[in-house]
Protein backbone atom coordinates (compact mmCIF):
# COMPACT_ATOMS: atom_id res chain seq x y z
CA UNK A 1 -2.48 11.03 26.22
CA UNK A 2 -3.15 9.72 23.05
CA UNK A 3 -1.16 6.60 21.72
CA UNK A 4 0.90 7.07 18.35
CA UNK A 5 3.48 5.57 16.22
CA UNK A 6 6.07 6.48 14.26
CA UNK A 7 5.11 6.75 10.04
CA UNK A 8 7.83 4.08 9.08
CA UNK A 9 5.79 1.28 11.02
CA UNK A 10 2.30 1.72 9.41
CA UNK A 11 1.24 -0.90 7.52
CA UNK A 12 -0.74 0.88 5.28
CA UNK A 13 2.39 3.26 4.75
CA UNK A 14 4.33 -0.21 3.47
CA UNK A 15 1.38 -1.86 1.59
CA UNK A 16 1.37 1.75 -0.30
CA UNK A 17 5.24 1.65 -1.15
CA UNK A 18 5.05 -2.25 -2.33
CA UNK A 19 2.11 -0.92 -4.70
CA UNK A 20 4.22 1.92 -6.23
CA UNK A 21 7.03 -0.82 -6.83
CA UNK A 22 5.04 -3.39 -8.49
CA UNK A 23 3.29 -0.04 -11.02
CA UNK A 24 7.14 1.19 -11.75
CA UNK A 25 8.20 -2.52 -12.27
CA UNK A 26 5.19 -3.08 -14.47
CA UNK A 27 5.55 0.42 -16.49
CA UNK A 28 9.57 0.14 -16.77
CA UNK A 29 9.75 -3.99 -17.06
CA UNK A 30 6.27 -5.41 -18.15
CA UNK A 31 6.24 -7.95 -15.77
CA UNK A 32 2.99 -8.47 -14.03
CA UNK A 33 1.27 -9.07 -17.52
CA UNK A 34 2.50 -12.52 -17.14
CA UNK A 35 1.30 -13.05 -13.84
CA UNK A 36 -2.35 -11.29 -14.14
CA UNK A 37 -4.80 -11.98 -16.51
CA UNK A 38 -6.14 -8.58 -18.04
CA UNK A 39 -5.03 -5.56 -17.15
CA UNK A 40 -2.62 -4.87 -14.53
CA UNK A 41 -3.00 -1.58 -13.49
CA UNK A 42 -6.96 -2.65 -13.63
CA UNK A 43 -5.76 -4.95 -10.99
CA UNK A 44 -3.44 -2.84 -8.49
CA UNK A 45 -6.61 0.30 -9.45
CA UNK A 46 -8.69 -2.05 -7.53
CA UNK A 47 -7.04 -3.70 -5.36
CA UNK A 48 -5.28 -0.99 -3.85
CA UNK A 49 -8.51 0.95 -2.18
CA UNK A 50 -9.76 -2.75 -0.90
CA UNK A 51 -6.48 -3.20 0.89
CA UNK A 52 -5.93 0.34 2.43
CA UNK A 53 -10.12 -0.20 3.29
CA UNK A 54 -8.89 -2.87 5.18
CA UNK A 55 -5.88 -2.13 6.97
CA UNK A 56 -7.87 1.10 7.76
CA UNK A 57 -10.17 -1.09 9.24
CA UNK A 58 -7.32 -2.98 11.76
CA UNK A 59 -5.29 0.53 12.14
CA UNK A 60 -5.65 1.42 16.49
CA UNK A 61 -3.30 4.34 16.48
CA UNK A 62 -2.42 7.87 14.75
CA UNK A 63 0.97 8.11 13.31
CA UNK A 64 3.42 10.77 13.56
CA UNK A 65 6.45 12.23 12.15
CA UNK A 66 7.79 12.88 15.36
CA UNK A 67 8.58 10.56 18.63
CA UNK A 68 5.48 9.80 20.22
């Protein structure tokens, strides 16, 4: 039997939805351009793929939509 989890505790799932936050907050409010030098969405276009590499990297199970 393979092992699974359910969607809502992937950490790659959460990483991805704190991302999408901080890109509306910054296209809506402006705020990371005080915080990071350059460009921001330079920054989260970069450092998004290096992070889900990562947690790709330390991910064990499959997730599903259903009850495992």
């Amino acid at each position: 039997m393979s092992r699974s989890k359910r969607w809502y505790r992937s950490r790659t799932l959460w990483v991805n939805l704190v991302v999408l936050m901080l890109a509306a907050a910054e296209a809506q409010l402006g705020m990371l351009k005080t915080v990071l030098p350059g460009q921001p969405y330079a920054w989260l276009a970069f450092g998004l793929p290096v992070l889900n590499a990562a947690l790709r990297f330390l991910s064990t199970t499959a997730l599903t939509v259903k009850k495992p």
